[in-house]
PDB file of N, CA and C in Angstrom:
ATOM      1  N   UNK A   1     -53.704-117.603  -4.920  1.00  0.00           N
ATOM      2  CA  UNK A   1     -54.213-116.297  -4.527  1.00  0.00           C
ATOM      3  C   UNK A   1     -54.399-116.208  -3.016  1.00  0.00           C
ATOM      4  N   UNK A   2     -54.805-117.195  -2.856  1.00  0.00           N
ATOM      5  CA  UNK A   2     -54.982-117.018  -0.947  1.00  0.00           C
ATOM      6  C   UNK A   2     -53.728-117.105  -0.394  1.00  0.00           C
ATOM      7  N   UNK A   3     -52.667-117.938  -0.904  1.00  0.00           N
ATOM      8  CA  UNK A   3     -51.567-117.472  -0.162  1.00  0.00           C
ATOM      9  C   UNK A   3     -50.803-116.086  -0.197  1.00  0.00           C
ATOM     10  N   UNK A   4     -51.197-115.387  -1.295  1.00  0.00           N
ATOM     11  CA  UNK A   4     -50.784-113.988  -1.281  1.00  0.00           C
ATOM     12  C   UNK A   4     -51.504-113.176  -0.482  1.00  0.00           C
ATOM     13  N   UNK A   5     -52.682-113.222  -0.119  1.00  0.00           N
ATOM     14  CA  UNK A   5     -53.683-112.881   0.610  1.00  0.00           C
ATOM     15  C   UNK A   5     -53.450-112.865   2.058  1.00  0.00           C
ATOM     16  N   UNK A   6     -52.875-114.252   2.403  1.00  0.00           N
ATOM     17  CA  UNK A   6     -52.310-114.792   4.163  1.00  0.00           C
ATOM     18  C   UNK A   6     -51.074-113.887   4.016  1.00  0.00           C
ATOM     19  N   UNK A   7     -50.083-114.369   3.110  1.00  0.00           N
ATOM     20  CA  UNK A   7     -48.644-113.279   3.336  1.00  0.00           C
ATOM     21  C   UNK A   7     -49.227-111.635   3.241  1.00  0.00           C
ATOM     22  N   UNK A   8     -49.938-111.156   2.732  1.00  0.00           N
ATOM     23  CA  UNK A   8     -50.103-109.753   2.072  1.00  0.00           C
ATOM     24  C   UNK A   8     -51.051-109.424   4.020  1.00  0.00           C
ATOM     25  N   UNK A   9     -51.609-110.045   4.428  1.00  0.00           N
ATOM     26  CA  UNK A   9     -52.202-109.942   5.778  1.00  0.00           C
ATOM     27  C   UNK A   9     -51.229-109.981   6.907  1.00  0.00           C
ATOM     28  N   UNK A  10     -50.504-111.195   6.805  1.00  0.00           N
ATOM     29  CA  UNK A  10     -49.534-111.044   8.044  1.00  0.00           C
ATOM     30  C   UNK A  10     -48.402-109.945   8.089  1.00  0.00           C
ATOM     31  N   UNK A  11     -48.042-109.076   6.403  1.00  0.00           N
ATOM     32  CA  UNK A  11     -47.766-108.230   6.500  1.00  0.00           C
ATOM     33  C   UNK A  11     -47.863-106.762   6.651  1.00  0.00           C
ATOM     34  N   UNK A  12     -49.400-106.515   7.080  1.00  0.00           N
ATOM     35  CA  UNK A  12     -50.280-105.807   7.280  1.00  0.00           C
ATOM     36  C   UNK A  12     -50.137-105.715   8.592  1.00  0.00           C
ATOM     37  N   UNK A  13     -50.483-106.631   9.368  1.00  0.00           N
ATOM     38  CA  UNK A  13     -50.338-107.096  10.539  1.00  0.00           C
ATOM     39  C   UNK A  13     -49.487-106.580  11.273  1.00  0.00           C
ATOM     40  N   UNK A  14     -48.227-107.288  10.807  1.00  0.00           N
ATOM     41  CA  UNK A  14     -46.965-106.534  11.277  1.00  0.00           C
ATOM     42  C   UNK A  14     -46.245-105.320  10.920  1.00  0.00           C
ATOM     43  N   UNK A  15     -46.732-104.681   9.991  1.00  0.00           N
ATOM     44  CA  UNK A  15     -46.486-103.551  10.055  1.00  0.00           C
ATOM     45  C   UNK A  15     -47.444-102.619  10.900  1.00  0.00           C
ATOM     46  N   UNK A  16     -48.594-103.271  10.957  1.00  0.00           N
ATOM     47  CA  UNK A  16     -49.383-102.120  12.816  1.00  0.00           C
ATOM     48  C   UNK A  16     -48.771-102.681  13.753  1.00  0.00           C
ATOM     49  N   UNK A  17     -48.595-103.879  14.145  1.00  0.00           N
ATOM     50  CA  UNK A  17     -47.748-104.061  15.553  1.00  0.00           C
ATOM     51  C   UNK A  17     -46.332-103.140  15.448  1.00  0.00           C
ATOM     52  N   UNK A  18     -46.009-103.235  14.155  1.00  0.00           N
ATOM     53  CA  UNK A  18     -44.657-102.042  14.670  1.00  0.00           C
ATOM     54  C   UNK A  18     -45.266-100.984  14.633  1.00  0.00           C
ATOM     55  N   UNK A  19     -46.134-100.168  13.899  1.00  0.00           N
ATOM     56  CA  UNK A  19     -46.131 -99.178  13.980  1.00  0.00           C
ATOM     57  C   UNK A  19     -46.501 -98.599  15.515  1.00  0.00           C
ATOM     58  N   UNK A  20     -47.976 -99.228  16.079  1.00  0.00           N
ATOM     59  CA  UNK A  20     -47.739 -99.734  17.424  1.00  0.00           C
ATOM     60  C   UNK A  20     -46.858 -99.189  18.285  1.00  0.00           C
ATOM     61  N   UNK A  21     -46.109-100.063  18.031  1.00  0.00           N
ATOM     62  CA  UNK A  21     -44.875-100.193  19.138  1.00  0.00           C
ATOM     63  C   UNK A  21     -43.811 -98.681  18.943  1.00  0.00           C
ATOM     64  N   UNK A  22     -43.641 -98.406  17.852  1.00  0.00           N
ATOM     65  CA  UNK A  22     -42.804 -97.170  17.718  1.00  0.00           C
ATOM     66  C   UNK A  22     -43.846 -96.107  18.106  1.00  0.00           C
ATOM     67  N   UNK A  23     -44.769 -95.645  17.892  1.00  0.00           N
ATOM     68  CA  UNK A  23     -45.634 -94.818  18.898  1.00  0.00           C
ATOM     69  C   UNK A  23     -45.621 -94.782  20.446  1.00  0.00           C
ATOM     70  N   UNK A  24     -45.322 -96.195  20.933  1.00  0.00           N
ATOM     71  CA  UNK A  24     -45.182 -96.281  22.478  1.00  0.00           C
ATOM     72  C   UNK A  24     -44.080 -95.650  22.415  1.00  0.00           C
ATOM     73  N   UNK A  25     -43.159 -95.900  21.532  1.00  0.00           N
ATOM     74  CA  UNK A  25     -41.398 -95.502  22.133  1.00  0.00           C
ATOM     75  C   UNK A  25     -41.059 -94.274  22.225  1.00  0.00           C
ATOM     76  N   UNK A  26     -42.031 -93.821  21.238  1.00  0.00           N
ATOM     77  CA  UNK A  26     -42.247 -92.004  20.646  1.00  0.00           C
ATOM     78  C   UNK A  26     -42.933 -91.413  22.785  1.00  0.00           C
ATOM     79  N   UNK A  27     -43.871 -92.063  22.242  1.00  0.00           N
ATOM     80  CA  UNK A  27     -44.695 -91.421  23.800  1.00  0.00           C
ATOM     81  C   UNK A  27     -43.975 -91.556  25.140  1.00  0.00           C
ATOM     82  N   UNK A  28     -42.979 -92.630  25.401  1.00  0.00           N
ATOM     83  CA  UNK A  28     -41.969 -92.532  26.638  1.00  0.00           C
ATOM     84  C   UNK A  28     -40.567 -91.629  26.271  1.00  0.00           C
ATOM     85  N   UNK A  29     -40.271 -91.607  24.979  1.00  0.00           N
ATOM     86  CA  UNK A  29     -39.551 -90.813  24.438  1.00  0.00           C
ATOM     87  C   UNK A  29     -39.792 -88.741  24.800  1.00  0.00           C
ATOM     88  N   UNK A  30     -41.074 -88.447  24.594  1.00  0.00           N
ATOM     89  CA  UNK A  30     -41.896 -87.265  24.684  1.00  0.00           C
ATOM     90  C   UNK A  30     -41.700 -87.315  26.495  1.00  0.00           C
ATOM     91  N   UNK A  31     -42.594 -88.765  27.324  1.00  0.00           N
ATOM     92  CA  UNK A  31     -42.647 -88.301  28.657  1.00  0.00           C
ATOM     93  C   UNK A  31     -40.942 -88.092  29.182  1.00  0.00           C
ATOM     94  N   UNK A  32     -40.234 -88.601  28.940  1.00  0.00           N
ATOM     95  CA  UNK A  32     -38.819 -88.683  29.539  1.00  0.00           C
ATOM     96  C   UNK A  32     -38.334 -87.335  29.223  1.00  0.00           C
ATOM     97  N   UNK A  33     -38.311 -86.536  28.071  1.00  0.00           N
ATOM     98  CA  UNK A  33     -37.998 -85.394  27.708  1.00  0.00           C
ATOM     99  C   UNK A  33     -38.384 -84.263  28.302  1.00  0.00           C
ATOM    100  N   UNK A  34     -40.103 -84.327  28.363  1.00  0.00           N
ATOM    101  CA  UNK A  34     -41.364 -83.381  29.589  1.00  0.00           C
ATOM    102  C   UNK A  34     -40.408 -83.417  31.059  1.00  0.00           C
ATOM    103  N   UNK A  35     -40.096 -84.387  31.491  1.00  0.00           N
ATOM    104  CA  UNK A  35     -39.300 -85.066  32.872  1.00  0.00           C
ATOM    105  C   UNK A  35     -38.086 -84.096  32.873  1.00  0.00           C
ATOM    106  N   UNK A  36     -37.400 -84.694  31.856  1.00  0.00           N
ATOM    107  CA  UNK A  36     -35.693 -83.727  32.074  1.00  0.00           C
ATOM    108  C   UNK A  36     -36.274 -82.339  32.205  1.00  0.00           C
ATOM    109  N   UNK A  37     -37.039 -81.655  31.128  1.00  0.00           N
ATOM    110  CA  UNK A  37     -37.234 -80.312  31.107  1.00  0.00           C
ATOM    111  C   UNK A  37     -37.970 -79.742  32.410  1.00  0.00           C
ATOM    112  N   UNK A  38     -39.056 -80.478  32.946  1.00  0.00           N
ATOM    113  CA  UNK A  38     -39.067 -80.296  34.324  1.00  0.00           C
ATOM    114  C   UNK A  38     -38.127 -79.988  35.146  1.00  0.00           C
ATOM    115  N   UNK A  39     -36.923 -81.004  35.529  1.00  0.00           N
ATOM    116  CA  UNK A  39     -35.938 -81.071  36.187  1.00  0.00           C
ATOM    117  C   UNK A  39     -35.247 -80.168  36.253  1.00  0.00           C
ATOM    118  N   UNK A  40     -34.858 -79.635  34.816  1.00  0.00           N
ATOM    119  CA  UNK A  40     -34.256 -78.503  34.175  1.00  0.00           C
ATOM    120  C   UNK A  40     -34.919 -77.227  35.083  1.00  0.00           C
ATOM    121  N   UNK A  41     -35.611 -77.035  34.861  1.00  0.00           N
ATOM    122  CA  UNK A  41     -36.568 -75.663  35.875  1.00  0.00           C
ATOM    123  C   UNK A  41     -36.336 -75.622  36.822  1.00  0.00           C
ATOM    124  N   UNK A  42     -36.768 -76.681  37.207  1.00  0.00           N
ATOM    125  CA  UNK A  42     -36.263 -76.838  39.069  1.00  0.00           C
ATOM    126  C   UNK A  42     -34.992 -76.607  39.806  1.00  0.00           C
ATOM    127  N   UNK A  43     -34.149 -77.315  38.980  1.00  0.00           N
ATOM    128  CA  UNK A  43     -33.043 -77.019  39.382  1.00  0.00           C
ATOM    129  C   UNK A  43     -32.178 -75.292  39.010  1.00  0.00           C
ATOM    130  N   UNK A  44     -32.432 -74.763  37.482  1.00  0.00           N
ATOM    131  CA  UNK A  44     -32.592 -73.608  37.751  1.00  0.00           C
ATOM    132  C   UNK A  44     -33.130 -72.882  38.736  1.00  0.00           C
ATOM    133  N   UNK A  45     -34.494 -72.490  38.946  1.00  0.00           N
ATOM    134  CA  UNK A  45     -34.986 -72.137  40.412  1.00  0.00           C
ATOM    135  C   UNK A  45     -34.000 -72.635  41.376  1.00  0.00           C
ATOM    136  N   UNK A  46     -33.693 -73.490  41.566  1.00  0.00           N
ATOM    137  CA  UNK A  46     -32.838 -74.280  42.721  1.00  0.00           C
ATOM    138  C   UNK A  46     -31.522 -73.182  43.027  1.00  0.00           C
ATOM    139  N   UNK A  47     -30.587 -73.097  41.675  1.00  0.00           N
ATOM    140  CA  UNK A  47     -29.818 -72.356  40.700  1.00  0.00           C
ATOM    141  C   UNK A  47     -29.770 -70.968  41.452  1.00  0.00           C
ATOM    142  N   UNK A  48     -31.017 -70.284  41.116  1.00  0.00           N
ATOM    143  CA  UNK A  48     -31.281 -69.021  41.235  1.00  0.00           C
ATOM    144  C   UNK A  48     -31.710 -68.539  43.268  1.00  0.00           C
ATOM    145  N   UNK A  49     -32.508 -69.530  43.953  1.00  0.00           N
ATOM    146  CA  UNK A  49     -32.783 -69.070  44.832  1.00  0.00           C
ATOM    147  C   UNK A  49     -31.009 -69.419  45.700  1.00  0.00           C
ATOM    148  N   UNK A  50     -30.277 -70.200  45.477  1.00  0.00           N
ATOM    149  CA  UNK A  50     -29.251 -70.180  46.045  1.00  0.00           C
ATOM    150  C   UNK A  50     -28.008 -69.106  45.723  1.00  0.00           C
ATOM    151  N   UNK A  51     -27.958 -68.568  44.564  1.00  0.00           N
ATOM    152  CA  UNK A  51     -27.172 -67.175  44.203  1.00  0.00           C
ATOM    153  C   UNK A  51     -27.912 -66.158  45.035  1.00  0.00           C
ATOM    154  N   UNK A  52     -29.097 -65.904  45.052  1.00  0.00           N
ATOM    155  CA  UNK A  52     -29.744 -64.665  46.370  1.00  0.00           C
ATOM    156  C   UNK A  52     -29.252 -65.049  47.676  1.00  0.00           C
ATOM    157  N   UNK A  53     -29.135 -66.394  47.933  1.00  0.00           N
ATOM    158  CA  UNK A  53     -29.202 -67.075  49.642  1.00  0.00           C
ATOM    159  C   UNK A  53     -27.387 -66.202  49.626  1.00  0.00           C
ATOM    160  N   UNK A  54     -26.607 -66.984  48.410  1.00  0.00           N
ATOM    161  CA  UNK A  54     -24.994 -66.419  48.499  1.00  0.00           C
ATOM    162  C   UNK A  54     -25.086 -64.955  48.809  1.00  0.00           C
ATOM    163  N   UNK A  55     -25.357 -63.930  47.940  1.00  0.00           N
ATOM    164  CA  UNK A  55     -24.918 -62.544  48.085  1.00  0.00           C
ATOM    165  C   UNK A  55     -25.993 -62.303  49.328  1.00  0.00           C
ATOM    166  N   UNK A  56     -27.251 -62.740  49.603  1.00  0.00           N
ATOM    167  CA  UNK A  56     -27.459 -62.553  50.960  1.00  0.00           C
ATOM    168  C   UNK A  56     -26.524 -62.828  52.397  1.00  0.00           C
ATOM    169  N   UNK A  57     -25.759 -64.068  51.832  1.00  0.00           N
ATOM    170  CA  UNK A  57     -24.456 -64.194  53.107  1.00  0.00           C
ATOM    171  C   UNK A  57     -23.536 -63.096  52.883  1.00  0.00           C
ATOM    172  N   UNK A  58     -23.304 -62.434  51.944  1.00  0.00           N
ATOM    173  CA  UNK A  58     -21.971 -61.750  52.008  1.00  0.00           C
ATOM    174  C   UNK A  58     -22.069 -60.809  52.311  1.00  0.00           C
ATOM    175  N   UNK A  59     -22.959 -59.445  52.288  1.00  0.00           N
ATOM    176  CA  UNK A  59     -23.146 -58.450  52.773  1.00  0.00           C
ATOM    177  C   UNK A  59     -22.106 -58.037  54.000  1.00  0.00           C
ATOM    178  N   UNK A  60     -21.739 -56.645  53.181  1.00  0.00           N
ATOM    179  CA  UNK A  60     -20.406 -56.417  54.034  1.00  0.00           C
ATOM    180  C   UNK A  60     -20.592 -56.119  55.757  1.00  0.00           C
ATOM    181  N   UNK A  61     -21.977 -56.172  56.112  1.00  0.00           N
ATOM    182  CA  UNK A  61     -22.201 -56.029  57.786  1.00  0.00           C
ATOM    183  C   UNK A  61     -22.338 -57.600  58.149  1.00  0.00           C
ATOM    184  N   UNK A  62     -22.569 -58.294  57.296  1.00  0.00           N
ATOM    185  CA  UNK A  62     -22.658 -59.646  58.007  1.00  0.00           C
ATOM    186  C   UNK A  62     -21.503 -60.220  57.959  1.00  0.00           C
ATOM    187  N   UNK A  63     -20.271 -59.865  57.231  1.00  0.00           N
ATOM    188  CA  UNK A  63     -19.130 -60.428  57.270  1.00  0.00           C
ATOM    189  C   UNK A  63     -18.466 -60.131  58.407  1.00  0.00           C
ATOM    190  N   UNK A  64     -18.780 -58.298  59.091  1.00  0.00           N
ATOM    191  CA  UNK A  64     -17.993 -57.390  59.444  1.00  0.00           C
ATOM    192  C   UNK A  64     -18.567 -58.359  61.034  1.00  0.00           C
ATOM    193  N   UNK A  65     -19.880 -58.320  61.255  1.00  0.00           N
ATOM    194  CA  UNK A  65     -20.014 -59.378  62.068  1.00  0.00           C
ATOM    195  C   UNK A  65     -19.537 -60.716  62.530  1.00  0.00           C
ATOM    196  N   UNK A  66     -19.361 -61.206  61.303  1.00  0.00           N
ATOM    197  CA  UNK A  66     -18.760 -62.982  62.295  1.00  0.00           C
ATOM    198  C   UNK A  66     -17.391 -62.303  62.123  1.00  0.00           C
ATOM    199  N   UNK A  67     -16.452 -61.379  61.761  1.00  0.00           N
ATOM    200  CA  UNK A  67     -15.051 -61.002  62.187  1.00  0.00           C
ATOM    201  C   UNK A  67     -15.022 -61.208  63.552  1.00  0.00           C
ATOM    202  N   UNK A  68     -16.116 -60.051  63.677  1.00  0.00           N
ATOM    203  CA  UNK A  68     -15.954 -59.513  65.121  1.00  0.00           C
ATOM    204  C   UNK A  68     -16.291 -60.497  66.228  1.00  0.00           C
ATOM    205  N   UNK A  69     -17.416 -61.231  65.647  1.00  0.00           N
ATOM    206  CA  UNK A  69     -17.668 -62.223  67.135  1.00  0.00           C
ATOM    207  C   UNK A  69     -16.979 -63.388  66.570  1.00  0.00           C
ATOM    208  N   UNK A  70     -16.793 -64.421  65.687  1.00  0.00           N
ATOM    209  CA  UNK A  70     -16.187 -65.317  65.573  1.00  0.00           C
ATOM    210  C   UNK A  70     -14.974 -65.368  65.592  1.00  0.00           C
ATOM    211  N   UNK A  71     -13.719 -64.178  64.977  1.00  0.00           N
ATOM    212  CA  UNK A  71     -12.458 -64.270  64.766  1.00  0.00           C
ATOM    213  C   UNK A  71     -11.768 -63.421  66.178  1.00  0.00           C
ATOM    214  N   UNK A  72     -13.026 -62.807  66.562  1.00  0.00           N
ATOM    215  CA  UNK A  72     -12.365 -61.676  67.701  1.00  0.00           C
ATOM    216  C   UNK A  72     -11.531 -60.604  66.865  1.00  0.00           C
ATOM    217  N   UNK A  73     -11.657 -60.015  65.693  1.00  0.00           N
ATOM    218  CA  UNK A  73     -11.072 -59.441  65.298  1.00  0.00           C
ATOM    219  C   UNK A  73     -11.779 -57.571  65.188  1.00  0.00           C
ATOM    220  N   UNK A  74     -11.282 -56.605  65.305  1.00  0.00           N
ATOM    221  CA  UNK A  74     -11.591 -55.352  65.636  1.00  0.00           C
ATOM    222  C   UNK A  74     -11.443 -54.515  64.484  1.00  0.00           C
ATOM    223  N   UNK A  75     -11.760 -53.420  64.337  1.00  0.00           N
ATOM    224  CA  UNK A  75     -12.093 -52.007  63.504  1.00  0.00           C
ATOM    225  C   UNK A  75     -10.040 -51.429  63.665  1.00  0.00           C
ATOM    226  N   UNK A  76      -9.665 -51.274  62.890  1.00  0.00           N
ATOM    227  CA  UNK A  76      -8.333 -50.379  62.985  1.00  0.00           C
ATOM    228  C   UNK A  76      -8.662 -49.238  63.699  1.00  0.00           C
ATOM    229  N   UNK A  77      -7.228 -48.528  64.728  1.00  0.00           N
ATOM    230  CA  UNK A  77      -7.457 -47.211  65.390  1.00  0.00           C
ATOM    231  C   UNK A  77      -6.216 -46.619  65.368  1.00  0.00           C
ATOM    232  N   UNK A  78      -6.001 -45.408  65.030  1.00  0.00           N
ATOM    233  CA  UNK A  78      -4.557 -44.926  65.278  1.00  0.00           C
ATOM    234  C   UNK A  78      -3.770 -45.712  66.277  1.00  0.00           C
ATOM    235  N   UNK A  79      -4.526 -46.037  67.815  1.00  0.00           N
ATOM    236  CA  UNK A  79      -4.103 -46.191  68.472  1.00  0.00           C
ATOM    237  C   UNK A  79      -3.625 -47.885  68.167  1.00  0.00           C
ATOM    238  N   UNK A  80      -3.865 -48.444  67.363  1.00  0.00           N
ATOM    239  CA  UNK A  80      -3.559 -49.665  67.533  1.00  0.00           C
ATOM    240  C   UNK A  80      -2.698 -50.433  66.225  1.00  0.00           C
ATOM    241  N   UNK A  81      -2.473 -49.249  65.393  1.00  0.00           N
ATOM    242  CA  UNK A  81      -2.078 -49.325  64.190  1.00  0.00           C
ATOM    243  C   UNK A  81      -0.495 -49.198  64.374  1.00  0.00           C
ATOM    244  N   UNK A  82       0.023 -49.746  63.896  1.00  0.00           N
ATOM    245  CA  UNK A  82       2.116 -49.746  63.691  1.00  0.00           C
ATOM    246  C   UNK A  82       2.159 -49.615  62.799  1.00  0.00           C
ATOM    247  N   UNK A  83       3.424 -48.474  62.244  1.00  0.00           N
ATOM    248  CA  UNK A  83       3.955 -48.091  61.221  1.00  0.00           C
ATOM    249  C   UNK A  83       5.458 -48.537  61.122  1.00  0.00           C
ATOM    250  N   UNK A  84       5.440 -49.321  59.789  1.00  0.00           N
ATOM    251  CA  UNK A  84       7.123 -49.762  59.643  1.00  0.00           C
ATOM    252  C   UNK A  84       8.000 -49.083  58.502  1.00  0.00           C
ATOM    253  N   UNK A  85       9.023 -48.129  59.241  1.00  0.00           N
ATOM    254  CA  UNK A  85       9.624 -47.100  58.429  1.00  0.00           C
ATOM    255  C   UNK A  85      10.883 -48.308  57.894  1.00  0.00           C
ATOM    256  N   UNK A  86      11.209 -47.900  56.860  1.00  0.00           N
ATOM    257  CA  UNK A  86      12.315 -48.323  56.171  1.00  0.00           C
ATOM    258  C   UNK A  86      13.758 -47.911  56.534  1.00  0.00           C
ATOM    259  N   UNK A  87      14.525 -48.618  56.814  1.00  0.00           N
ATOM    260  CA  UNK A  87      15.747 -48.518  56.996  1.00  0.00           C
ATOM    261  C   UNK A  87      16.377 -47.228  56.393  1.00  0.00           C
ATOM    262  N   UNK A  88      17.093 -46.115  56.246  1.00  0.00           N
ATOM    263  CA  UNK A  88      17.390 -45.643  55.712  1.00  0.00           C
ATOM    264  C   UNK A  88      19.101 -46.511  54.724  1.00  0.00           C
ATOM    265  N   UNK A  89      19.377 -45.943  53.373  1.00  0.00           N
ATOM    266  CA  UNK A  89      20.121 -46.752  52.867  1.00  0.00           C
ATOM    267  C   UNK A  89      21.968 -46.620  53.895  1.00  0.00           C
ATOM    268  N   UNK A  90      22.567 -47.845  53.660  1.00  0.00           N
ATOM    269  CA  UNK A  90      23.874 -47.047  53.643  1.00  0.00           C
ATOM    270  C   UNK A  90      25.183 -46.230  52.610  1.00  0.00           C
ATOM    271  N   UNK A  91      25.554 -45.734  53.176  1.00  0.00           N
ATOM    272  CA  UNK A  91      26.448 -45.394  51.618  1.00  0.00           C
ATOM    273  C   UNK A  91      27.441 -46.378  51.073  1.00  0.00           C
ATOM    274  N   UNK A  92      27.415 -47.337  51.497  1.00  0.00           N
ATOM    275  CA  UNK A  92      28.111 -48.505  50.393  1.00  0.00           C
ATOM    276  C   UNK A  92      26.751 -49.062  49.481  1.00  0.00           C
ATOM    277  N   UNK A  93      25.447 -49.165  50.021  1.00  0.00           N
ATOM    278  CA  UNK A  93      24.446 -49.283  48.784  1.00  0.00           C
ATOM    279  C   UNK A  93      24.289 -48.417  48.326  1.00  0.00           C
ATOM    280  N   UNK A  94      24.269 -47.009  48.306  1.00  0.00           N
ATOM    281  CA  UNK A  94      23.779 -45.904  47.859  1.00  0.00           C
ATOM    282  C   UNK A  94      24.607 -45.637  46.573  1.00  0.00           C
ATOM    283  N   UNK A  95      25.895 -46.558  46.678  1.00  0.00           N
ATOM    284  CA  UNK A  95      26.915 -46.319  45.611  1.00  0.00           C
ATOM    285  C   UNK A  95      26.756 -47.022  44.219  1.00  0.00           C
ATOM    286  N   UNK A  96      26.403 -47.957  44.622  1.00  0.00           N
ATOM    287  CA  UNK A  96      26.255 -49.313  43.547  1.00  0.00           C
ATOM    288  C   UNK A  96      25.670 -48.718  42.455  1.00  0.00           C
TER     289      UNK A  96
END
């Protein structure tokens, strides 16, 4: 009887040290998850304040700007505009 008693104990035993132990794994399991989902946010926010920063760069006066001072490039003017008329056909194509 007492040896059923010692086995029936040490298996008592070890079934709280595991149980134990799978609770720790559960609880770094839970913090690591809290962590990503943190991360997750942040980097959304991250996500989101950099799509405003983008369409804040693009705005068609701030583009129209670095044209003008970075590329040196200007506004179209009659005066500066060329028109390219088309050849008129000849009559050996006109035949085909």
């Amino acid at each position: 009887m007492t040896r059923l008693n010692l086995v029936l104990l040490a298996a008592v035993v070890a079934s709280a040290l595991y149980l134990v132990h799978i609770q720790f794994e559960s609880r770094q399991l839970f913090v690591q998850i809290d962590r990503a989902e943190a991360e997750a946010r942040k980097l959304a926010i991250e996500n989101d304040r950099l799509q405003v920063e983008k369409r804040a760069q693009a705005t068609p006066l701030r583009v129209e700007k670095l044209a003008r001072d970075q590329l040196r490039m200007r506004t179209t003017t009659p005066a500066i505009t060329q028109y390219v008329a088309l050849p008129a056909p000849q009559a050996s194509e006109a035949v085909r």
